[in-house]
Protein backbone atom coordinates (compact mmCIF):
# COMPACT_ATOMS: atom_id res chain seq x y z
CA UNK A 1 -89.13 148.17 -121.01
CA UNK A 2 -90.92 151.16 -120.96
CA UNK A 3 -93.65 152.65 -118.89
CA UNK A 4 -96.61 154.85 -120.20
CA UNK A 5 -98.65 157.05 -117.86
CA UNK A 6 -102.35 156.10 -118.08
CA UNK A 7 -105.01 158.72 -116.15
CA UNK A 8 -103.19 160.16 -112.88
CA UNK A 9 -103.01 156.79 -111.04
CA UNK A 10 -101.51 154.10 -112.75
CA UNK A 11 -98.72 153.42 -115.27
CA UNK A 12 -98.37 150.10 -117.75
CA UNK A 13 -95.25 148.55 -118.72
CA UNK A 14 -95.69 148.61 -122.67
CA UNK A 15 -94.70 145.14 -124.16
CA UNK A 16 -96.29 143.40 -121.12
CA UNK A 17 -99.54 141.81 -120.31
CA UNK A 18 -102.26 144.27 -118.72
CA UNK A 19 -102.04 142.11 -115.56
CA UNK A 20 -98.71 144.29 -115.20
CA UNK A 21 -100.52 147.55 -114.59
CA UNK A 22 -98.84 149.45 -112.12
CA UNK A 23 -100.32 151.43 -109.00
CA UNK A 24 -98.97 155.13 -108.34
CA UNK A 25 -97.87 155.09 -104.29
CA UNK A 26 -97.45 151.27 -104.41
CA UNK A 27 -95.34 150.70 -107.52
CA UNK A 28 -94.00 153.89 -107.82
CA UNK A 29 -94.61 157.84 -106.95
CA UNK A 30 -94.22 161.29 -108.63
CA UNK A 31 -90.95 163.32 -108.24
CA UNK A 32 -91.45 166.39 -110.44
CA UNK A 33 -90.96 165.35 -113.94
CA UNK A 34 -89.84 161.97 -112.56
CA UNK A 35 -91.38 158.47 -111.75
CA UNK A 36 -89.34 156.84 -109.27
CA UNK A 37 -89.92 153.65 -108.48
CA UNK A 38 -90.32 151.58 -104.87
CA UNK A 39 -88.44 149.17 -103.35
CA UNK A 40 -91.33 146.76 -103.71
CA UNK A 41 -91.63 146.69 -107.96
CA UNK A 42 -87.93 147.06 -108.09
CA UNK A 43 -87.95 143.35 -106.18
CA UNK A 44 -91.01 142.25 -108.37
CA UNK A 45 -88.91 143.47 -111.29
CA UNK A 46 -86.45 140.86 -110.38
CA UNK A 47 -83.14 142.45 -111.80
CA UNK A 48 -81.14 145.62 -111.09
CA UNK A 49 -81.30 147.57 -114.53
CA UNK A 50 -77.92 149.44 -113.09
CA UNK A 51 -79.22 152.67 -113.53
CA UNK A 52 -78.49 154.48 -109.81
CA UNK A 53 -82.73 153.80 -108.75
CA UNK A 54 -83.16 155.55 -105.14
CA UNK A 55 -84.32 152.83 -103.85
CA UNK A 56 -82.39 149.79 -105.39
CA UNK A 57 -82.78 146.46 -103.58
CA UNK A 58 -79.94 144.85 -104.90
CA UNK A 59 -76.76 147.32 -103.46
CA UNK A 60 -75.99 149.47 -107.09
CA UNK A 61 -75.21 152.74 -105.77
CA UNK A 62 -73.72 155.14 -109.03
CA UNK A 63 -70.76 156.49 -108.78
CA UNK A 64 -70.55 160.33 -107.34
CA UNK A 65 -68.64 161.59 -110.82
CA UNK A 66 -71.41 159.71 -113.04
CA UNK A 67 -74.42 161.42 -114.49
CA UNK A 68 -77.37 159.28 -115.55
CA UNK A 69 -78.12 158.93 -118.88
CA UNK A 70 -79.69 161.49 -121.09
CA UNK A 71 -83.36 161.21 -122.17
């Protein structure tokens, strides 16, 4: 799943319906270059994509030595 930047205040989760849009400072802020999630969608989400999110509901922390994947 991927997420595409629409305007400056919401994002949309390509391959889902548009009832998935979601809201900047509710779903997710800006960090830089970075989208980080919240708490919140990562429970709506409903699975932990193991990937070291800052705020991961379900307990993965990433190990100090790993990096996360390149982009």
């Amino acid at each position: 799943m991927s997420v595409r930047l629409i305007s400056g205040a919401t994002a949309v989760m390509t391959g889902t319906p548009d009832t998935n849009q979601l809201v900047e400072g509710e779903d997710f802020y800006r960090e830089g270059p970075y989208i980080v999630f919240t708490e919140k969608y990562l429970k709506k989400r409903g699975y932990c994509c193991e990937s070291g999110c800052r705020h991961c509901p379900y307990g993965f922390r990433r190990k100090e030595n790993d990096q996360a994947l390149p982009r």
